[in-house]
PDB file of N, CA and C in Angstrom:
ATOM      1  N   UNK A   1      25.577  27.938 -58.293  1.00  0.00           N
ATOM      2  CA  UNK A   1      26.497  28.254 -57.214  1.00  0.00           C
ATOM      3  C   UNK A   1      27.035  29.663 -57.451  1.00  0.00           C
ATOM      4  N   UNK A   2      26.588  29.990 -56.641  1.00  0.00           N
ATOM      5  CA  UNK A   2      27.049  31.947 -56.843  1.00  0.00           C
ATOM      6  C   UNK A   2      28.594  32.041 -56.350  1.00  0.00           C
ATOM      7  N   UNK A   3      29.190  30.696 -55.249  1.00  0.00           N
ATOM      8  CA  UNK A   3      30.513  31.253 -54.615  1.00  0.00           C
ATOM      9  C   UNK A   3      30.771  30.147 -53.828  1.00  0.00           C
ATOM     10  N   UNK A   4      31.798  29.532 -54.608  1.00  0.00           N
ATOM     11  CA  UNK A   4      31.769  27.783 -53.751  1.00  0.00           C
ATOM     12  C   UNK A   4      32.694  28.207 -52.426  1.00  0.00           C
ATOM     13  N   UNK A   5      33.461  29.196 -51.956  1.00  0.00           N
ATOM     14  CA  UNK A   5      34.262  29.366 -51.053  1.00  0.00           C
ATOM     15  C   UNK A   5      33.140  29.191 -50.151  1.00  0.00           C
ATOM     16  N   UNK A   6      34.065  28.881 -48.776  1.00  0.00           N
ATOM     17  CA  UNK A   6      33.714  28.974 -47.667  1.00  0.00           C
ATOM     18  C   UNK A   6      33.354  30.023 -46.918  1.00  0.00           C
ATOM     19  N   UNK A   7      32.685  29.898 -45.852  1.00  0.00           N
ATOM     20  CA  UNK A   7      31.988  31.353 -45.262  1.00  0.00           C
ATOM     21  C   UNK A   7      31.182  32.384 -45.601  1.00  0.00           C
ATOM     22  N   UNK A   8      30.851  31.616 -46.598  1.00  0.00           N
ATOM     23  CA  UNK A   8      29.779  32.778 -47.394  1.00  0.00           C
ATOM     24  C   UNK A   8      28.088  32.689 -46.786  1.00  0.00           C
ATOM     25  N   UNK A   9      27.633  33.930 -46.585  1.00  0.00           N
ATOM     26  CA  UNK A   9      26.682  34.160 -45.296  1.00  0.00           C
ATOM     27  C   UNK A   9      25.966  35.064 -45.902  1.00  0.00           C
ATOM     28  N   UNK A  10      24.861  34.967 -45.353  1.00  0.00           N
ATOM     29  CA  UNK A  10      23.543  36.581 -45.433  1.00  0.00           C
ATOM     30  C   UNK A  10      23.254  36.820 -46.767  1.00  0.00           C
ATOM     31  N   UNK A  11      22.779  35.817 -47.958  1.00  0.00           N
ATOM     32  CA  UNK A  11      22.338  36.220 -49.080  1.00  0.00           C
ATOM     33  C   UNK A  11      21.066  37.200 -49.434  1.00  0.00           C
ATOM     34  N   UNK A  12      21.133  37.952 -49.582  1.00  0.00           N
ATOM     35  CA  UNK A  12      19.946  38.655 -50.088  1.00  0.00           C
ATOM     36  C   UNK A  12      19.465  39.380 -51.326  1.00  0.00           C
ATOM     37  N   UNK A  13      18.484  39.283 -52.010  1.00  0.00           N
ATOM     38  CA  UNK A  13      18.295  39.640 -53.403  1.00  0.00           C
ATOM     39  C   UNK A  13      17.053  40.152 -53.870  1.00  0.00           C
ATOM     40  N   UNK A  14      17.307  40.816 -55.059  1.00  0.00           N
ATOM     41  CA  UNK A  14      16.672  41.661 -55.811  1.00  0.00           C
ATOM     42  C   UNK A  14      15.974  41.004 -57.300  1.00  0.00           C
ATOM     43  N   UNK A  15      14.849  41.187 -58.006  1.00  0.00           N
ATOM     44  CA  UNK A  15      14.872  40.877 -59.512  1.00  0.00           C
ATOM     45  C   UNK A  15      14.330  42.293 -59.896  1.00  0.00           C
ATOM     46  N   UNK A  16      15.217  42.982 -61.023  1.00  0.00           N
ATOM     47  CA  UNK A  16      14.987  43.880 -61.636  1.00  0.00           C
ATOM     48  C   UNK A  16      14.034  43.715 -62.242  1.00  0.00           C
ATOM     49  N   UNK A  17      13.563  44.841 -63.038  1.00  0.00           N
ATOM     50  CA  UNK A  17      12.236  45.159 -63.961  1.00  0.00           C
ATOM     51  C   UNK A  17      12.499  44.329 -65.599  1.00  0.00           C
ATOM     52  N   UNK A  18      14.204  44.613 -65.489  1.00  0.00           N
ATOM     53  CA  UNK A  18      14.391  44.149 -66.922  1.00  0.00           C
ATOM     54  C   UNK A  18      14.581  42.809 -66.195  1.00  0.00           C
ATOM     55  N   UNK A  19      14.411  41.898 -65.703  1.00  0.00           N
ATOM     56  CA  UNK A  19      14.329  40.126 -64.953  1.00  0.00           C
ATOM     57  C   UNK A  19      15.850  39.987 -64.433  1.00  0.00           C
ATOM     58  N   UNK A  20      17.089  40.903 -64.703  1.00  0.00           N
ATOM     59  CA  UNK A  20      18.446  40.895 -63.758  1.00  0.00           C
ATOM     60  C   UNK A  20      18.070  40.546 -62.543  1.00  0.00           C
ATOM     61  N   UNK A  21      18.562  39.400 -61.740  1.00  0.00           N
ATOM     62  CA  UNK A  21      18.493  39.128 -60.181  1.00  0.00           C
ATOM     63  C   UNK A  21      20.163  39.460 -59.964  1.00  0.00           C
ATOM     64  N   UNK A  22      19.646  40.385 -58.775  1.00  0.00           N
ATOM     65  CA  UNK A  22      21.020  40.783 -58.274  1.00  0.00           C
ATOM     66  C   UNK A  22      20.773  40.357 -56.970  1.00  0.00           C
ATOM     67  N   UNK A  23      22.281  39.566 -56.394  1.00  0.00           N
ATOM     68  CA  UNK A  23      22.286  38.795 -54.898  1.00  0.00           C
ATOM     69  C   UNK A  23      23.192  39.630 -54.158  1.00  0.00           C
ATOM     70  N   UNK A  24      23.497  39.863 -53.238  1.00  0.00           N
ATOM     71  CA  UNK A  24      24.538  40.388 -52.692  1.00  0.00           C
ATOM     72  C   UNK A  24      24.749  39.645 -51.451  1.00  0.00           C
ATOM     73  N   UNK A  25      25.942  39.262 -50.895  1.00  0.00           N
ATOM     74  CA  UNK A  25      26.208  38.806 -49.926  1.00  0.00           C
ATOM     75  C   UNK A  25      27.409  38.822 -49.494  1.00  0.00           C
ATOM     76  N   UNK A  26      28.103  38.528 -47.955  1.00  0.00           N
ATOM     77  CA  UNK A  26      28.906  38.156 -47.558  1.00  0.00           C
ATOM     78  C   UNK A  26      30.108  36.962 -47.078  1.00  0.00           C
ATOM     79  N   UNK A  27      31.521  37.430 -47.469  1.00  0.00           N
ATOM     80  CA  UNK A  27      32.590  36.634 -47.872  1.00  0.00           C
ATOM     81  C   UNK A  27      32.979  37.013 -46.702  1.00  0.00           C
ATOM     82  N   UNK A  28      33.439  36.016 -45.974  1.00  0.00           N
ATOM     83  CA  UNK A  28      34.275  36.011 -44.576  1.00  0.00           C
ATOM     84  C   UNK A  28      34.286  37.578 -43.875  1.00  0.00           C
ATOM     85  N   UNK A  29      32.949  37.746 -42.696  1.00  0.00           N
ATOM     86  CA  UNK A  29      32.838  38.855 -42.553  1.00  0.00           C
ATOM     87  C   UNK A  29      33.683  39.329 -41.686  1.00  0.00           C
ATOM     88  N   UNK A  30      34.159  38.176 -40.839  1.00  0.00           N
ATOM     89  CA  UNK A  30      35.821  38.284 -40.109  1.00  0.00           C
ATOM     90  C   UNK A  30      36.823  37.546 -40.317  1.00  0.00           C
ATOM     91  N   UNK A  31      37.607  37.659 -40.949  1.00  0.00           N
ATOM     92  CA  UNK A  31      38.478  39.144 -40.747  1.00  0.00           C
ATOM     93  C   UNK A  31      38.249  39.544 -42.197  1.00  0.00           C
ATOM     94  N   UNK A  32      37.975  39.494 -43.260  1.00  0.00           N
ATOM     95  CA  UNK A  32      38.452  40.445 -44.762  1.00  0.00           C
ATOM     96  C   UNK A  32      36.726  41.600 -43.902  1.00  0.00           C
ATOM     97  N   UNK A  33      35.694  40.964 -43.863  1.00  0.00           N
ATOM     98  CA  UNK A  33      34.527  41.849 -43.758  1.00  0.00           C
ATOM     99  C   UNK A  33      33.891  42.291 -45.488  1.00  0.00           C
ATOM    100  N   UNK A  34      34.430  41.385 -46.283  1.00  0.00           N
ATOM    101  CA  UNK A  34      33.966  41.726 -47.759  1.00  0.00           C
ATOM    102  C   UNK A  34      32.668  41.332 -47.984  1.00  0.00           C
ATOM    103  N   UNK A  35      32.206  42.673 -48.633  1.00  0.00           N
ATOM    104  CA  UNK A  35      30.778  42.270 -49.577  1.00  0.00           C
ATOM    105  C   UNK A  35      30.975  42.151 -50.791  1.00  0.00           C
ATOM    106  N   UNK A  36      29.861  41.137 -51.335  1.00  0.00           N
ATOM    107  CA  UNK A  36      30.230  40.750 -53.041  1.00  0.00           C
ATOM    108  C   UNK A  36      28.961  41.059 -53.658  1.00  0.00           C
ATOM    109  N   UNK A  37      28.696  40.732 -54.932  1.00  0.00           N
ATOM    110  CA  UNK A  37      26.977  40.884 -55.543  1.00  0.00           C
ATOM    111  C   UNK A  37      27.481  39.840 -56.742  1.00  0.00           C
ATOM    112  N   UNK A  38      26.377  39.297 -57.173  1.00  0.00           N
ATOM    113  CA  UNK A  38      26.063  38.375 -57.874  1.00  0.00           C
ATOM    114  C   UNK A  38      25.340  38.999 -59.312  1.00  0.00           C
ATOM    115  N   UNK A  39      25.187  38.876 -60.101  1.00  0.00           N
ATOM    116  CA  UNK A  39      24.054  39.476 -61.467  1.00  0.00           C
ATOM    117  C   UNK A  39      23.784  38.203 -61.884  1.00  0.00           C
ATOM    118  N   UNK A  40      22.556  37.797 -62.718  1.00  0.00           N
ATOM    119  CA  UNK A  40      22.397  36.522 -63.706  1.00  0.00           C
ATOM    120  C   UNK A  40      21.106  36.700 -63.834  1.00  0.00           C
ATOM    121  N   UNK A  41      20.002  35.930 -64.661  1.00  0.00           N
ATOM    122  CA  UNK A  41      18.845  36.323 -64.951  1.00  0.00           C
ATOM    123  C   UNK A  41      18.382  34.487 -64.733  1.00  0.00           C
ATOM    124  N   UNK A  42      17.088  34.297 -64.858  1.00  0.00           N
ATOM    125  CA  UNK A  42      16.060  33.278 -64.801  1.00  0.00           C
ATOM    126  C   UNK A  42      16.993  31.910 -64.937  1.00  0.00           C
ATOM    127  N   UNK A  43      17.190  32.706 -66.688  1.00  0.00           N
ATOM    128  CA  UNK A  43      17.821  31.353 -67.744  1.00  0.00           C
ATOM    129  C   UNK A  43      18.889  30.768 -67.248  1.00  0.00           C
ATOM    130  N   UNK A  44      20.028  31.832 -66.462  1.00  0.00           N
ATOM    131  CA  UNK A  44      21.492  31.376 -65.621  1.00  0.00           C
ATOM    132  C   UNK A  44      20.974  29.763 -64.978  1.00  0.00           C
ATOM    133  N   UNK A  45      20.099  30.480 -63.926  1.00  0.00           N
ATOM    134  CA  UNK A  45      19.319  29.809 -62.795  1.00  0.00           C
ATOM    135  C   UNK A  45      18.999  28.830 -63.004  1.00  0.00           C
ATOM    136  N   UNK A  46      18.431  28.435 -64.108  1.00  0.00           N
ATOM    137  CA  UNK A  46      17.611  27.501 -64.642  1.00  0.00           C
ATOM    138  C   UNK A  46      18.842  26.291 -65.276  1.00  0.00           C
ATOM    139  N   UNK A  47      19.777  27.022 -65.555  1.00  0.00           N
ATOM    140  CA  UNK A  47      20.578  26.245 -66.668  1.00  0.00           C
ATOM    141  C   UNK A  47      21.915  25.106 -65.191  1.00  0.00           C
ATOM    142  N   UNK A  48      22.127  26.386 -63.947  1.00  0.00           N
ATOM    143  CA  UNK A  48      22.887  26.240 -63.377  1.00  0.00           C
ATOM    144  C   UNK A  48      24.430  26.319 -63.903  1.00  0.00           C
ATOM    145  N   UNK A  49      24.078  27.679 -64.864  1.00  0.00           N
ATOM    146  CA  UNK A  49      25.923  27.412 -65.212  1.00  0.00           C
ATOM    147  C   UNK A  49      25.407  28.498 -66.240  1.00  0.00           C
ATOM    148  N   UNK A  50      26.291  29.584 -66.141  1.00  0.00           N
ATOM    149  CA  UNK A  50      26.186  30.644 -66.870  1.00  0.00           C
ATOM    150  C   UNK A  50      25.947  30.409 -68.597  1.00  0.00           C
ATOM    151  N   UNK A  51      24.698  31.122 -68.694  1.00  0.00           N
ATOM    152  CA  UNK A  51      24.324  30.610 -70.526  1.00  0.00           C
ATOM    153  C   UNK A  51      24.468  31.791 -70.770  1.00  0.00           C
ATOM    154  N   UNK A  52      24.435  33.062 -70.413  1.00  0.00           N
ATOM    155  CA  UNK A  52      24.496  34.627 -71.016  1.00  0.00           C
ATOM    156  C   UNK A  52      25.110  35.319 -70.627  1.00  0.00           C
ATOM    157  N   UNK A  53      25.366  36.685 -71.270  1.00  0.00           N
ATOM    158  CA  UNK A  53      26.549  37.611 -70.647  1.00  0.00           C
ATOM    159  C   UNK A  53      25.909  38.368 -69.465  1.00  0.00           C
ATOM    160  N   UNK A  54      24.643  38.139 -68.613  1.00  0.00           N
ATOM    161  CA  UNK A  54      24.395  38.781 -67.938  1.00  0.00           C
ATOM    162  C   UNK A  54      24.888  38.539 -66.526  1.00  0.00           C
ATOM    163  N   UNK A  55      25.868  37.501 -66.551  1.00  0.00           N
ATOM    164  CA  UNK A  55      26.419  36.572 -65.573  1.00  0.00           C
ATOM    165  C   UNK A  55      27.799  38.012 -64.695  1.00  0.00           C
ATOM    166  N   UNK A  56      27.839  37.971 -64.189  1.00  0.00           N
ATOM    167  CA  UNK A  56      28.804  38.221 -63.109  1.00  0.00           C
ATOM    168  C   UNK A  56      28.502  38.064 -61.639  1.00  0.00           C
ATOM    169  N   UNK A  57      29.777  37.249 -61.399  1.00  0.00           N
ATOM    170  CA  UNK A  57      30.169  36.695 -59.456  1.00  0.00           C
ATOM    171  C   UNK A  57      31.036  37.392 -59.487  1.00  0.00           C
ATOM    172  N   UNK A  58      31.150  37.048 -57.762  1.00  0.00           N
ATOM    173  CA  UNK A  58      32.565  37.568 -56.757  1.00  0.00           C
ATOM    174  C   UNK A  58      32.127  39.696 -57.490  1.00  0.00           C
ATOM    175  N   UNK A  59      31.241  40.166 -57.063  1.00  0.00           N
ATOM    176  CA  UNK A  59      31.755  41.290 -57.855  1.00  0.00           C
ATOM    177  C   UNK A  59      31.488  42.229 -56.326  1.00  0.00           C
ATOM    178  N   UNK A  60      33.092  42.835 -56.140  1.00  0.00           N
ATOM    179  CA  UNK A  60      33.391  42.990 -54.997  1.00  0.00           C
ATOM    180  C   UNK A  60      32.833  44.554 -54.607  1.00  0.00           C
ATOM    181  N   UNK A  61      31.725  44.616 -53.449  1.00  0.00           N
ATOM    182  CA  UNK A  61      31.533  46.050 -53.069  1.00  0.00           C
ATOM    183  C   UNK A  61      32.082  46.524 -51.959  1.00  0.00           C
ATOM    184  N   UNK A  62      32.172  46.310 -50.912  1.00  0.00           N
ATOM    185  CA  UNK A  62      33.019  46.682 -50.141  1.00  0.00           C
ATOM    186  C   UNK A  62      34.382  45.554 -49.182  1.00  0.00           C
ATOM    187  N   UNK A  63      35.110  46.386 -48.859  1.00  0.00           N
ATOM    188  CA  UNK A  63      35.781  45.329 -48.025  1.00  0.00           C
ATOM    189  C   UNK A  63      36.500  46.311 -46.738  1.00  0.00           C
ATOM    190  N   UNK A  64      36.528  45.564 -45.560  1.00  0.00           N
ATOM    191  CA  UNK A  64      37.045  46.391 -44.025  1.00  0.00           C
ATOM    192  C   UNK A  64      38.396  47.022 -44.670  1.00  0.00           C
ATOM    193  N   UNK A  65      38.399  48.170 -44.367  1.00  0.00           N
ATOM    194  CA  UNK A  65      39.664  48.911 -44.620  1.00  0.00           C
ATOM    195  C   UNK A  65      40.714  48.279 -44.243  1.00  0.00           C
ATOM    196  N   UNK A  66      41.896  48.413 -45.287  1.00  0.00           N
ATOM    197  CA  UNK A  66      43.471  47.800 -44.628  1.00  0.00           C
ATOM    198  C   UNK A  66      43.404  46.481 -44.669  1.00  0.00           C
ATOM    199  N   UNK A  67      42.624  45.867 -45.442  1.00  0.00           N
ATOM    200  CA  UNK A  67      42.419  44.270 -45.443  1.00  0.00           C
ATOM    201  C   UNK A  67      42.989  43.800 -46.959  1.00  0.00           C
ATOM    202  N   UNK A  68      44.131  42.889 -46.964  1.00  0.00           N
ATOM    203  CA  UNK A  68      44.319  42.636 -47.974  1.00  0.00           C
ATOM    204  C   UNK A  68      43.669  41.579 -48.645  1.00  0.00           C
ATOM    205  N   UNK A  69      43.789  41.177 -49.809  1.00  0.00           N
ATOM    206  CA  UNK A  69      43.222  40.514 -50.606  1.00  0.00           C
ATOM    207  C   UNK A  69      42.971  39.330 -50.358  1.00  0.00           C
ATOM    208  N   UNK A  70      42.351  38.470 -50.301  1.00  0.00           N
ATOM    209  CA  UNK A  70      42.461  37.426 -49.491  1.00  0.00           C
ATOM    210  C   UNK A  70      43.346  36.455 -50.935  1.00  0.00           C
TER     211      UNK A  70
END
């Protein structure tokens, strides 16, 4: 589970060369309009629950200007 909240939409992803899968997707695109990205590798995936430090969620890239935190 990359993001048990609600409204989470439009996943799309990457696997690096070094096997990093990076997800990026969207958190309530109205009203906050926030984008997030995901990092974790195979083993995360496999395990379903972070086994390595390559783990980071919620990792926030953009959000609609003037929008507070949710």
């Amino acid at each position: 589970m990359l993001d048990e909240r609600s409204k989470v939409t439009c996943p799309d992803g990457v696997q690096a060369p070094d096997g990093t899968i990076y997800i990026i997707y969207d958190h309530q695109r109205t009203p906050l309009g926030e984008v997030l990205m995901a990092t974790f590798i195979e083993e995360d995936a496999r395990a379903g629950k972070p086994v390595t430090d390559t783990v980071k969620l919620r990792q926030l890239v953009a959000r609609l200007p003037d929008t507070p935190e949710p």
